[in-house]
Protein backbone atom coordinates (compact mmCIF):
# COMPACT_ATOMS: atom_id res chain seq x y z
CA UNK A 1 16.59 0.32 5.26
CA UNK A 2 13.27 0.94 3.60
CA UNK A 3 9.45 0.31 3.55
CA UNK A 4 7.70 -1.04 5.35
CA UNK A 5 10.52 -1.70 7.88
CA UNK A 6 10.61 2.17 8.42
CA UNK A 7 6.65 2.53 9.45
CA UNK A 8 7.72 -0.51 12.12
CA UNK A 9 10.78 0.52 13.98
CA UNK A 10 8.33 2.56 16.41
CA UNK A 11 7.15 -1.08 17.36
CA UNK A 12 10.79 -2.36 17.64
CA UNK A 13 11.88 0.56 20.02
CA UNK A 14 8.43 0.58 22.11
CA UNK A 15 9.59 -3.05 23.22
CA UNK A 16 13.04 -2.74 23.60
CA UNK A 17 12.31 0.50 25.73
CA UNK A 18 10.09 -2.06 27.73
CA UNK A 19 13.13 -4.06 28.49
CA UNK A 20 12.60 -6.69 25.65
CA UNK A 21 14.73 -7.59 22.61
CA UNK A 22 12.80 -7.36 19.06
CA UNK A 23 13.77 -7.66 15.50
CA UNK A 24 12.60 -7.81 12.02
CA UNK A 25 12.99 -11.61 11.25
CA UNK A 26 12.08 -14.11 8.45
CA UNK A 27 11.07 -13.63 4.77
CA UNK A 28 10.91 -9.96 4.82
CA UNK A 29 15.14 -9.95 5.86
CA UNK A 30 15.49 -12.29 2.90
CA UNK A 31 13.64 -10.26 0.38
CA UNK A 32 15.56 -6.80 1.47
CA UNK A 33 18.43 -8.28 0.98
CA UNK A 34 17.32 -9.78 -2.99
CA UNK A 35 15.86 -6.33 -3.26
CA UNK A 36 12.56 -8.04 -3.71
CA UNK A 37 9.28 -6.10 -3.37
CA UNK A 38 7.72 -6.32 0.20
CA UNK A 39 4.33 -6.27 1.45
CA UNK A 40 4.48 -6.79 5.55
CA UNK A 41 6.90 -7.32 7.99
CA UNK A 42 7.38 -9.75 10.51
CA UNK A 43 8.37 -9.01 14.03
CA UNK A 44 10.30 -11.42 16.63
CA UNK A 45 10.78 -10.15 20.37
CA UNK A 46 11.69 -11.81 23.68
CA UNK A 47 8.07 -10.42 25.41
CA UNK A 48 5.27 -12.90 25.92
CA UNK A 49 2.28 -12.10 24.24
CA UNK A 50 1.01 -10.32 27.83
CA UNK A 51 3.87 -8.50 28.12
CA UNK A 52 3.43 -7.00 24.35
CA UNK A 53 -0.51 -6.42 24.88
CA UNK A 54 0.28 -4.58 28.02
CA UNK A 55 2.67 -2.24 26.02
CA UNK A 56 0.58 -1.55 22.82
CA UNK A 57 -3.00 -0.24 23.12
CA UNK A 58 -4.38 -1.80 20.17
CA UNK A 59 -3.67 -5.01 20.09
CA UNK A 60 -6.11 -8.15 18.10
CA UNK A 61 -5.15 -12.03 19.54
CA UNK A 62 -4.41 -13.72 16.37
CA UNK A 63 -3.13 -16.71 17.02
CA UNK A 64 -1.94 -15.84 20.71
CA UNK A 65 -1.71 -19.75 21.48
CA UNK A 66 1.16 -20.03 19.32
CA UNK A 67 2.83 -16.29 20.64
CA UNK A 68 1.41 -13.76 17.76
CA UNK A 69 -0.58 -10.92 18.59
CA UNK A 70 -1.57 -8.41 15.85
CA UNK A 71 -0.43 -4.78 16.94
CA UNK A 72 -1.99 -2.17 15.13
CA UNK A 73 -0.17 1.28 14.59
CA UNK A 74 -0.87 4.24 12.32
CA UNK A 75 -3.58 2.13 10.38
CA UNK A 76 -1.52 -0.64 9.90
CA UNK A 77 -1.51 -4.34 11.28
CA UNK A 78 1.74 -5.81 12.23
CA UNK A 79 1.85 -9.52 13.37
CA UNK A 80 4.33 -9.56 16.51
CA UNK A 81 5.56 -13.08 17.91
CA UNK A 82 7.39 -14.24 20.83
CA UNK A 83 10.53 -16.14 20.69
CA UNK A 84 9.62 -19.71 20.82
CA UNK A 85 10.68 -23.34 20.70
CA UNK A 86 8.40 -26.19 19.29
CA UNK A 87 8.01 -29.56 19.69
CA UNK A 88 6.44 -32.73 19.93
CA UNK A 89 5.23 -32.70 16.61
CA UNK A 90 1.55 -33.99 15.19
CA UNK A 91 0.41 -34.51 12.05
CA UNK A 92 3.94 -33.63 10.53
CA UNK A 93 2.49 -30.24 10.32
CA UNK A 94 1.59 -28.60 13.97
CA UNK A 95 3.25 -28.42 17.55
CA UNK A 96 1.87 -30.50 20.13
CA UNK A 97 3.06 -28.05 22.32
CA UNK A 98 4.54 -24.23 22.33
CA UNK A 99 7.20 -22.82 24.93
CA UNK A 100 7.75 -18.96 25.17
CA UNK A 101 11.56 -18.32 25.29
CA UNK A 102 13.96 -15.24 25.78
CA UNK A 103 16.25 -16.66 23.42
CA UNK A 104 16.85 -15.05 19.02
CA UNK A 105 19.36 -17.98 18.54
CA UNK A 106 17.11 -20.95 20.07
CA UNK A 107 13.65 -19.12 18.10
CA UNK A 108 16.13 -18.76 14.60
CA UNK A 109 17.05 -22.46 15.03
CA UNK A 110 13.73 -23.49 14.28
CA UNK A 111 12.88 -21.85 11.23
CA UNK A 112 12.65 -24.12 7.59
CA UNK A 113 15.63 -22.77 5.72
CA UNK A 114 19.00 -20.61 6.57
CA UNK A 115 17.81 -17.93 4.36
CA UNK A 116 14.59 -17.00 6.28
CA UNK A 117 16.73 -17.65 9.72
CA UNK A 118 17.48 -14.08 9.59
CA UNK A 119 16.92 -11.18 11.92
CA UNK A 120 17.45 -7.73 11.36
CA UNK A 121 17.53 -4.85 13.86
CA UNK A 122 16.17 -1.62 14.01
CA UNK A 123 19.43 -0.11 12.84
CA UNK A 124 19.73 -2.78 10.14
CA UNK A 125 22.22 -4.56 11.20
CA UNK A 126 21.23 -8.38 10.21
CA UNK A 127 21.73 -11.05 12.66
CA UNK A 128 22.81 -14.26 10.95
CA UNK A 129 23.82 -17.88 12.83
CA UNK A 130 23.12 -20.06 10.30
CA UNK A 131 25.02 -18.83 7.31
CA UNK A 132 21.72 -17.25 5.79
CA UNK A 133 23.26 -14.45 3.92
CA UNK A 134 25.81 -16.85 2.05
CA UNK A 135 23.32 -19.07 1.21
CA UNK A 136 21.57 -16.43 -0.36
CA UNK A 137 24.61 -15.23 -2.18
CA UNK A 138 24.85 -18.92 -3.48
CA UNK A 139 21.44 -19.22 -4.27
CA UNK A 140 20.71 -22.18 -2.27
CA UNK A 141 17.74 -23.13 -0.09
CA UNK A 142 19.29 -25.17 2.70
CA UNK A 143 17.07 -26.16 5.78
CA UNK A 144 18.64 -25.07 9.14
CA UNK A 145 19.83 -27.94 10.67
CA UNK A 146 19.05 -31.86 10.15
CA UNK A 147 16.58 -31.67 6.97
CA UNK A 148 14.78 -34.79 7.64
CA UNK A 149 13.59 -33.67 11.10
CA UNK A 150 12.73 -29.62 9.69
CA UNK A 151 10.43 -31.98 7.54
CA UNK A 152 9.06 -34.26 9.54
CA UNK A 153 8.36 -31.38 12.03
CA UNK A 154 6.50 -29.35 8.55
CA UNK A 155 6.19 -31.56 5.55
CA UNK A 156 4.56 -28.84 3.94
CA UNK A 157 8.01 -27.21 3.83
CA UNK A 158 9.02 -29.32 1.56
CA UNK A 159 6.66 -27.89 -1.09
CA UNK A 160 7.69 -24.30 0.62
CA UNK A 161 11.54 -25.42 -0.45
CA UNK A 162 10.28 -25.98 -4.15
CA UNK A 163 8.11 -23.27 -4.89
CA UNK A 164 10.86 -20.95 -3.21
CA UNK A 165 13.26 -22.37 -6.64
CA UNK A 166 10.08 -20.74 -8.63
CA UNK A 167 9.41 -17.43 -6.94
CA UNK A 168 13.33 -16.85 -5.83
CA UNK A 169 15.17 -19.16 -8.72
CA UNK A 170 17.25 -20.36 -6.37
CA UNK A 171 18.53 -24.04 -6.35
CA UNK A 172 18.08 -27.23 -3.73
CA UNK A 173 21.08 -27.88 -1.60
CA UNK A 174 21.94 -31.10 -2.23
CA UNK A 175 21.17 -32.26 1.23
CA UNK A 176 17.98 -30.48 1.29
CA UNK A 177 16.68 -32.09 -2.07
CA UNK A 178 17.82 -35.74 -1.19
CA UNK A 179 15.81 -35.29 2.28
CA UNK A 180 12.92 -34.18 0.14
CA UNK A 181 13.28 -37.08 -2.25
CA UNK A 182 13.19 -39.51 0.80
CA UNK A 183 10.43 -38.23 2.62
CA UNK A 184 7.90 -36.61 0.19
CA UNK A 185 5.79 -39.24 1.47
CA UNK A 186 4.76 -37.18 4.17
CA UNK A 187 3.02 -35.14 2.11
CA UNK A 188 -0.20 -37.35 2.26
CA UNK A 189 -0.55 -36.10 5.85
CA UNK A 190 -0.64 -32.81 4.78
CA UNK A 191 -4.04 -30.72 3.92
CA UNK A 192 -4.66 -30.04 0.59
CA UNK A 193 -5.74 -26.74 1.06
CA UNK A 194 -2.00 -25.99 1.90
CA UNK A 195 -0.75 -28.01 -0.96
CA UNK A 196 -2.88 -26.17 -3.40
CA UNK A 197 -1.35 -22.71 -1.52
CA UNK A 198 2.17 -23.78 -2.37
CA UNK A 199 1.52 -24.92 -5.81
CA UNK A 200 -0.59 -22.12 -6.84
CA UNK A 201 2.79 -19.75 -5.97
CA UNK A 202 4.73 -22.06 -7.86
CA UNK A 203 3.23 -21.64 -10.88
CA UNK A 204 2.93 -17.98 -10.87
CA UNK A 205 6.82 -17.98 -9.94
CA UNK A 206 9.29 -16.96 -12.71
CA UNK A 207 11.52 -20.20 -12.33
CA UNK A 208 8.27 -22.68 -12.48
CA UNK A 209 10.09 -25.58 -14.88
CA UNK A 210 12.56 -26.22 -12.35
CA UNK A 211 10.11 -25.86 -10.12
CA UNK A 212 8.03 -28.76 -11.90
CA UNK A 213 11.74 -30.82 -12.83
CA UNK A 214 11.82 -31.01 -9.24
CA UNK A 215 8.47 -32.34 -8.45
CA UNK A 216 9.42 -35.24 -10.28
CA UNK A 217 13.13 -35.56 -9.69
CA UNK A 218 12.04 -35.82 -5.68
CA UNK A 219 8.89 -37.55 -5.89
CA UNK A 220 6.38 -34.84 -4.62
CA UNK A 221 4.56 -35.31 -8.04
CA UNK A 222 3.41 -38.76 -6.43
CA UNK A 223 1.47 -37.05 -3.55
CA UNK A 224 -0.01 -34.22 -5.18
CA UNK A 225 -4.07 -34.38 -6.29
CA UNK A 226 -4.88 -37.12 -9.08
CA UNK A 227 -1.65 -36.42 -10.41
CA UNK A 228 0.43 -40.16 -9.85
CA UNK A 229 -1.92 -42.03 -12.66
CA UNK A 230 -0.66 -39.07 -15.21
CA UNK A 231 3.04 -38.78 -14.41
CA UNK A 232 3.86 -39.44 -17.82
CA UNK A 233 1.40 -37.10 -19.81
CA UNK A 234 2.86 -34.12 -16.90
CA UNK A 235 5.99 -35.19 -18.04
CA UNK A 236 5.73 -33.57 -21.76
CA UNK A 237 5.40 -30.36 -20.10
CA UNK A 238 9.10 -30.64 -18.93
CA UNK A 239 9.90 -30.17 -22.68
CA UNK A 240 7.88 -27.08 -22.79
CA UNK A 241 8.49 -23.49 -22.26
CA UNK A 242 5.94 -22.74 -19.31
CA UNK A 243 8.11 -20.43 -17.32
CA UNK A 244 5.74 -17.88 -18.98
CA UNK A 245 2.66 -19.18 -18.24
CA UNK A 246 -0.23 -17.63 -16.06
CA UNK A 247 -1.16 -19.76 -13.46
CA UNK A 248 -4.37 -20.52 -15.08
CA UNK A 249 -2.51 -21.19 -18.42
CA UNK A 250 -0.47 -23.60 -16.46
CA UNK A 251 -3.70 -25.74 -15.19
CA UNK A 252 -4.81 -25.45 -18.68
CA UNK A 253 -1.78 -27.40 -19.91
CA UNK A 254 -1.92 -29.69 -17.54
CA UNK A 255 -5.45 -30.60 -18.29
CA UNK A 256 -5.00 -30.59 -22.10
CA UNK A 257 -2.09 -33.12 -21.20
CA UNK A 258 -3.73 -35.56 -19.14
CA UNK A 259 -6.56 -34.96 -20.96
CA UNK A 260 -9.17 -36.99 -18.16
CA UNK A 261 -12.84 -37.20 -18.73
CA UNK A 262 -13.98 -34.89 -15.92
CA UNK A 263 -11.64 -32.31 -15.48
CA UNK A 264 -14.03 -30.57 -13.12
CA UNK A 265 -13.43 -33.68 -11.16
CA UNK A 266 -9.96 -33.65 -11.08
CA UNK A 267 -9.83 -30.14 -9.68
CA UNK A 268 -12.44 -30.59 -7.16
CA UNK A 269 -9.70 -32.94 -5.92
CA UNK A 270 -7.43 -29.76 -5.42
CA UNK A 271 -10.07 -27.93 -3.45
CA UNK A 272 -9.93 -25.11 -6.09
CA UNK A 273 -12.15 -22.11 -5.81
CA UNK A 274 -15.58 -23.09 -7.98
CA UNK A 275 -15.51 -20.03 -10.04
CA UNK A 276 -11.93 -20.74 -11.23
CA UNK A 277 -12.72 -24.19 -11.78
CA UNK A 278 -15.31 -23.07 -14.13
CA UNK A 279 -12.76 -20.74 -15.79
CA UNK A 280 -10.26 -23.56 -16.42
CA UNK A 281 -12.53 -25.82 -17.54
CA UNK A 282 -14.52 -23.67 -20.17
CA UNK A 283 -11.19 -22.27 -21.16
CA UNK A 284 -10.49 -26.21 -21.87
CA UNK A 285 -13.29 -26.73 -24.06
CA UNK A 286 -11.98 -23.27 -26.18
CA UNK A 287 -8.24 -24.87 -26.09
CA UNK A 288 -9.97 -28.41 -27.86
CA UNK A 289 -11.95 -26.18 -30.51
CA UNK A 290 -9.01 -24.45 -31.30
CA UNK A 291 -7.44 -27.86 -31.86
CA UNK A 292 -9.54 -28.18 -34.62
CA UNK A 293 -9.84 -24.86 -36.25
CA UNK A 294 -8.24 -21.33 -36.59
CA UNK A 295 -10.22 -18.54 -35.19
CA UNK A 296 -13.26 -16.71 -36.46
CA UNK A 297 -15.00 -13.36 -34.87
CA UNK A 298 -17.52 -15.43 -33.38
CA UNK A 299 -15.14 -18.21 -31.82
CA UNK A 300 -13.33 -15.34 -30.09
CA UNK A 301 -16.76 -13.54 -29.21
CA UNK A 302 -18.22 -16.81 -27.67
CA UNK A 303 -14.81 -17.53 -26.00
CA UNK A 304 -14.29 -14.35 -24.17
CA UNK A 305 -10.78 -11.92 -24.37
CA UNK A 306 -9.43 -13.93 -21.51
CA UNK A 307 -10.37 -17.17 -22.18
CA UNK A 308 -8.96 -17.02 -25.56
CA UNK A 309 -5.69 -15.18 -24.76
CA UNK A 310 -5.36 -18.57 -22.20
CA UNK A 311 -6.12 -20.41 -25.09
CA UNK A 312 -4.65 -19.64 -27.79
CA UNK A 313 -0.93 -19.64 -25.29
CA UNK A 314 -1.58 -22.74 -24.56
CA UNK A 315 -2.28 -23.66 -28.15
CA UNK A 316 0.94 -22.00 -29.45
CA UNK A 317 3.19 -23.71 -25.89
CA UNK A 318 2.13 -27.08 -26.81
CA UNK A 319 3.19 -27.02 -30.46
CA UNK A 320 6.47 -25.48 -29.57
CA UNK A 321 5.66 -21.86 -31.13
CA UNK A 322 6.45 -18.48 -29.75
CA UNK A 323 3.49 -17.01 -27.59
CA UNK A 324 4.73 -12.94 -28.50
CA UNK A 325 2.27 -10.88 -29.02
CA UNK A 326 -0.49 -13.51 -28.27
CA UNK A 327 -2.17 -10.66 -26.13
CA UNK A 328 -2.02 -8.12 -27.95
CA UNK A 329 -3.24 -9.91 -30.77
CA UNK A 330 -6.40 -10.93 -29.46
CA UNK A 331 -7.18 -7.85 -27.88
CA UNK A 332 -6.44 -5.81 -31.52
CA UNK A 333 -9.34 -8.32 -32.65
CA UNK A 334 -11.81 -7.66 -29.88
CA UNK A 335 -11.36 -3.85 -29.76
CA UNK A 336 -12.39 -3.84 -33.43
CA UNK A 337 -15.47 -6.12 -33.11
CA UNK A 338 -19.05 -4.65 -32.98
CA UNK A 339 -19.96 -5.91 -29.65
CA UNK A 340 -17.80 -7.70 -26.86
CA UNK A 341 -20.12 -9.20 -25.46
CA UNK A 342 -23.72 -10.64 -25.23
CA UNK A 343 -24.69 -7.77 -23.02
CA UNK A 344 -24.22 -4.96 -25.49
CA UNK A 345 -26.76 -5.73 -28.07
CA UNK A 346 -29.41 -3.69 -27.45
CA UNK A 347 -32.54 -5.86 -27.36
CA UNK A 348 -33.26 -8.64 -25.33
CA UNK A 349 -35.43 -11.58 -25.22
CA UNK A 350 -38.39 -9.77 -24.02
CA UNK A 351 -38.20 -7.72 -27.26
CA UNK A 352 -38.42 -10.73 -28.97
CA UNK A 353 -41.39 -11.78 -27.51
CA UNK A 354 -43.09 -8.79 -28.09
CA UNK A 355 -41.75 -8.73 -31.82
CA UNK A 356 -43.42 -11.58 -32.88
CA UNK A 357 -45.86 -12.17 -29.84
CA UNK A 358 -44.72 -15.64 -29.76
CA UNK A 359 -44.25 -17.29 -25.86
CA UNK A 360 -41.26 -17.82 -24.88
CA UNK A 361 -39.23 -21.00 -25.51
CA UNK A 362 -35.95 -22.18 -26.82
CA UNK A 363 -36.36 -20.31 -29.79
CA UNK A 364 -35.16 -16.86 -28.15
CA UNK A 365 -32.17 -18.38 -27.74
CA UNK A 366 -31.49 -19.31 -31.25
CA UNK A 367 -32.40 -16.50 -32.62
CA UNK A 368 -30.22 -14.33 -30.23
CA UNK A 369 -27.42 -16.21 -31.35
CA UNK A 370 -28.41 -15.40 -34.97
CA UNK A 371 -28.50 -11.78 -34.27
CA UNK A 372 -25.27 -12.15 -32.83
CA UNK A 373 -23.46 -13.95 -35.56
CA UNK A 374 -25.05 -11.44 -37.57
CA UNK A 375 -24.05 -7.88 -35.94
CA UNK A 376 -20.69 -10.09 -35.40
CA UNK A 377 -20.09 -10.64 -39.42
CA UNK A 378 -20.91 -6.94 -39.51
CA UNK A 379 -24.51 -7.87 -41.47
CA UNK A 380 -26.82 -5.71 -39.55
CA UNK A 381 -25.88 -2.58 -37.15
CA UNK A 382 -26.54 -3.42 -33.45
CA UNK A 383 -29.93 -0.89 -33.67
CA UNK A 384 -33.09 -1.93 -32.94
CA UNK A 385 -34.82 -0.87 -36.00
CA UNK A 386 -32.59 -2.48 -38.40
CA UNK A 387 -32.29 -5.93 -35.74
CA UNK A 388 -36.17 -5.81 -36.10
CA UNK A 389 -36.36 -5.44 -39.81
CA UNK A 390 -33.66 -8.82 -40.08
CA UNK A 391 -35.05 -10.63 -37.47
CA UNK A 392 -37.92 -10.91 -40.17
CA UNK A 393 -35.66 -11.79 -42.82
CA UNK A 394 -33.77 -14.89 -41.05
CA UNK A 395 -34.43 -18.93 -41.12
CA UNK A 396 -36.47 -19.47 -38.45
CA UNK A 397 -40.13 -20.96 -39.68
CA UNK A 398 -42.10 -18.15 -38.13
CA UNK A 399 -40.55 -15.00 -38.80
CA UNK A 400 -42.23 -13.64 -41.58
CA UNK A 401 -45.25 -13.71 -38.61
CA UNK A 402 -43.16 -10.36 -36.93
């Protein structure tokens, strides 16, 4: 056993020395078996949420209607929740009601899939009843139990069970996947929000074309954001190699297949932060340039390192070419450029003003930009005497006034 499970058996023995069982339980057992990285653990026990507050001194109510109290210990939060059984179901995504239960087997039973039905002592000694550990040997996500009623109890884990193929590159059980294909329907109930949460770890999984096979192979791609009228534009990137994509790489191919006429639209329909909607969609507007023309210092310049590094992957995905060295490219042409930005020249507007004791008007900007194409093609130095002395020099009718 390892971190962070060794900071946490203190927490473990504290209840059992309390009379109460408690165990590691979920996806942190599943990851230290894969060997997979882990951030926090999650801690089971047979004490009501009283019972655990009473023990602990520092102790925050998190979500204490549904058994999990936050119990903080040498600087660190750890969520702890009481056995429970569920049911009565609303919404296909929340409990009507919550019972508090002394029993690991009846709280394991109601977990989404055999591979996070796992409990692990403070000795490490893993408890399994549902066949967890050889479904993870087989690399299978299997729900525990019936899978039409784990879904209709959580449809949203039937988004959980396909961005798990991404992130673990694991494979539907059969049942599992023909229980998603029948009732993906159910998604529609579901919030958004939490859609957009399970598809943005999708993407950024390792396994993400599967991941994206499967979305159409069990209908989910019907009941995800503005995507049904474009099933068959989505459907080219099936033939593509996106594993490697970026998450925002992979909403830039999807806009640049659909290709709708307000893509700010379409992701305002995901309920996607603003500023990375503004990312995506500027990046966008690069990807169409680039449709039309190589790069030039200036395209790059205007485009910024990461928007064209998005870009230009994109670019090279869509036509089937090899992305190497894409990166490292781009940033080989930036670190040799005179300025990387707009913020680096070293006069402003106001100087302009003052320059040619003009007021001020649209004409700062254009002649800005000049400057900046200038210092760019490596015409002028970016020094105010020798800016000055061009500024004088360049197309605009009242220069020569400076």
């Amino acid at each position: 056993m390892n971190e962070p499970f060794l900071s946490a058996i203190p927490i473990l023995e504290a209840l059992e020395s309390n009379g109460f069982e408690a165990y590691f339980v979920g996806g942190s057992v599943r990851d230290y078996l894969l060997d997979r990285k882990i951030d926090d653990v999650d801690i089971a026990t047979s004490a009501t949420p009283q019972e655990v507050k009473k023990i602990f001194s520092q102790t925050v109510d998190i979500g204490i209607e549904h058994g999990t109290i936050l119990v903080l210990f040498d600087g660190i939060g750890y969520e702890v929740t009481t056995f429970r059984a569920e049911s009565d179901y609303r919404d296909y995504r929340r409990p009507e009601t919550v019972h508090f239960i002394r029993s690991l087997i009846k709280d394991l039973e109601r977990r989404d899939f055999t591979m996070n039905a796992l409990a692990m002592d403070k000795k490490g000694r893993i408890i399994d009843l549902f066949n967890g550990i050889q479904a993870i040997n087989d690399q299978l996500i299997e729900t525990v139990g019936d899978a039409k009623e784990r879904f209709h109890e959580d449809a949203l884990r039937m988004m959980r069970a396909v961005r798990f193929v991404s992130q673990l590159e694991f494979s539907l059980h059969m049942s599992t996947k023909l229980a998603i294909s029948k009732n993906a329907y159910l998604l529609k109930h579901i919030a958004i929000e939490r859609i957009l949460a399970e598809f943005t770890k999708l993407i950024r999984g390792s396994n993400k074309k599967q991941a994206l096979t499967l979305l159409f192979d069990c209908q989910i791609i019907d009941y995800l954001p503005g995507f049904k009228d474009h099933t068959d534009k989505l459907k080219q990137c099936l033939e593509l190699d996106v594993n490697e994509l970026s998450e925002n790489q992979t909403w830039l191919l999807i806009l640049a297949l659909i290709d709708v006429n307000e893509p700010m639209n379409f992701l305002r329909e995901w309920r996607m932060p603003t500023k990375q909607m503004k990312y995506i969609v500027k990046a966008l507007s690069v990807l169409k340039e680039r449709y039309q023309s190589s790069w030039t210092v200036a395209s790059l310049f205007y485009a910024t390192k990461e928007i064209a590094i998005d870009a230009e992957v994109v670019y090279k995905t869509m036509n089937k070419q090899s992305i190497y060295m894409i990166k490292e490219t781009i940033e080989n042409e930036f670190s040799i450029m005179p300025i990387k930005t707009r913020e680096e020249i070293v006069i402003s507007g106001e100087d302009l003003i003052n320059w040619f004791n003009r007021p001020g008007g649209p004409w700062i900007k254009d002649l800005l930009q000049q400057i900046e194409l200038a210092i760019l093609n490596k015409e002028i130095a970016n020094d105010r005497d020798e800016i000055k002395g061009w500024s004088r020099t360049c197309n605009l009718p009242f220069a020569n006034d400076c």
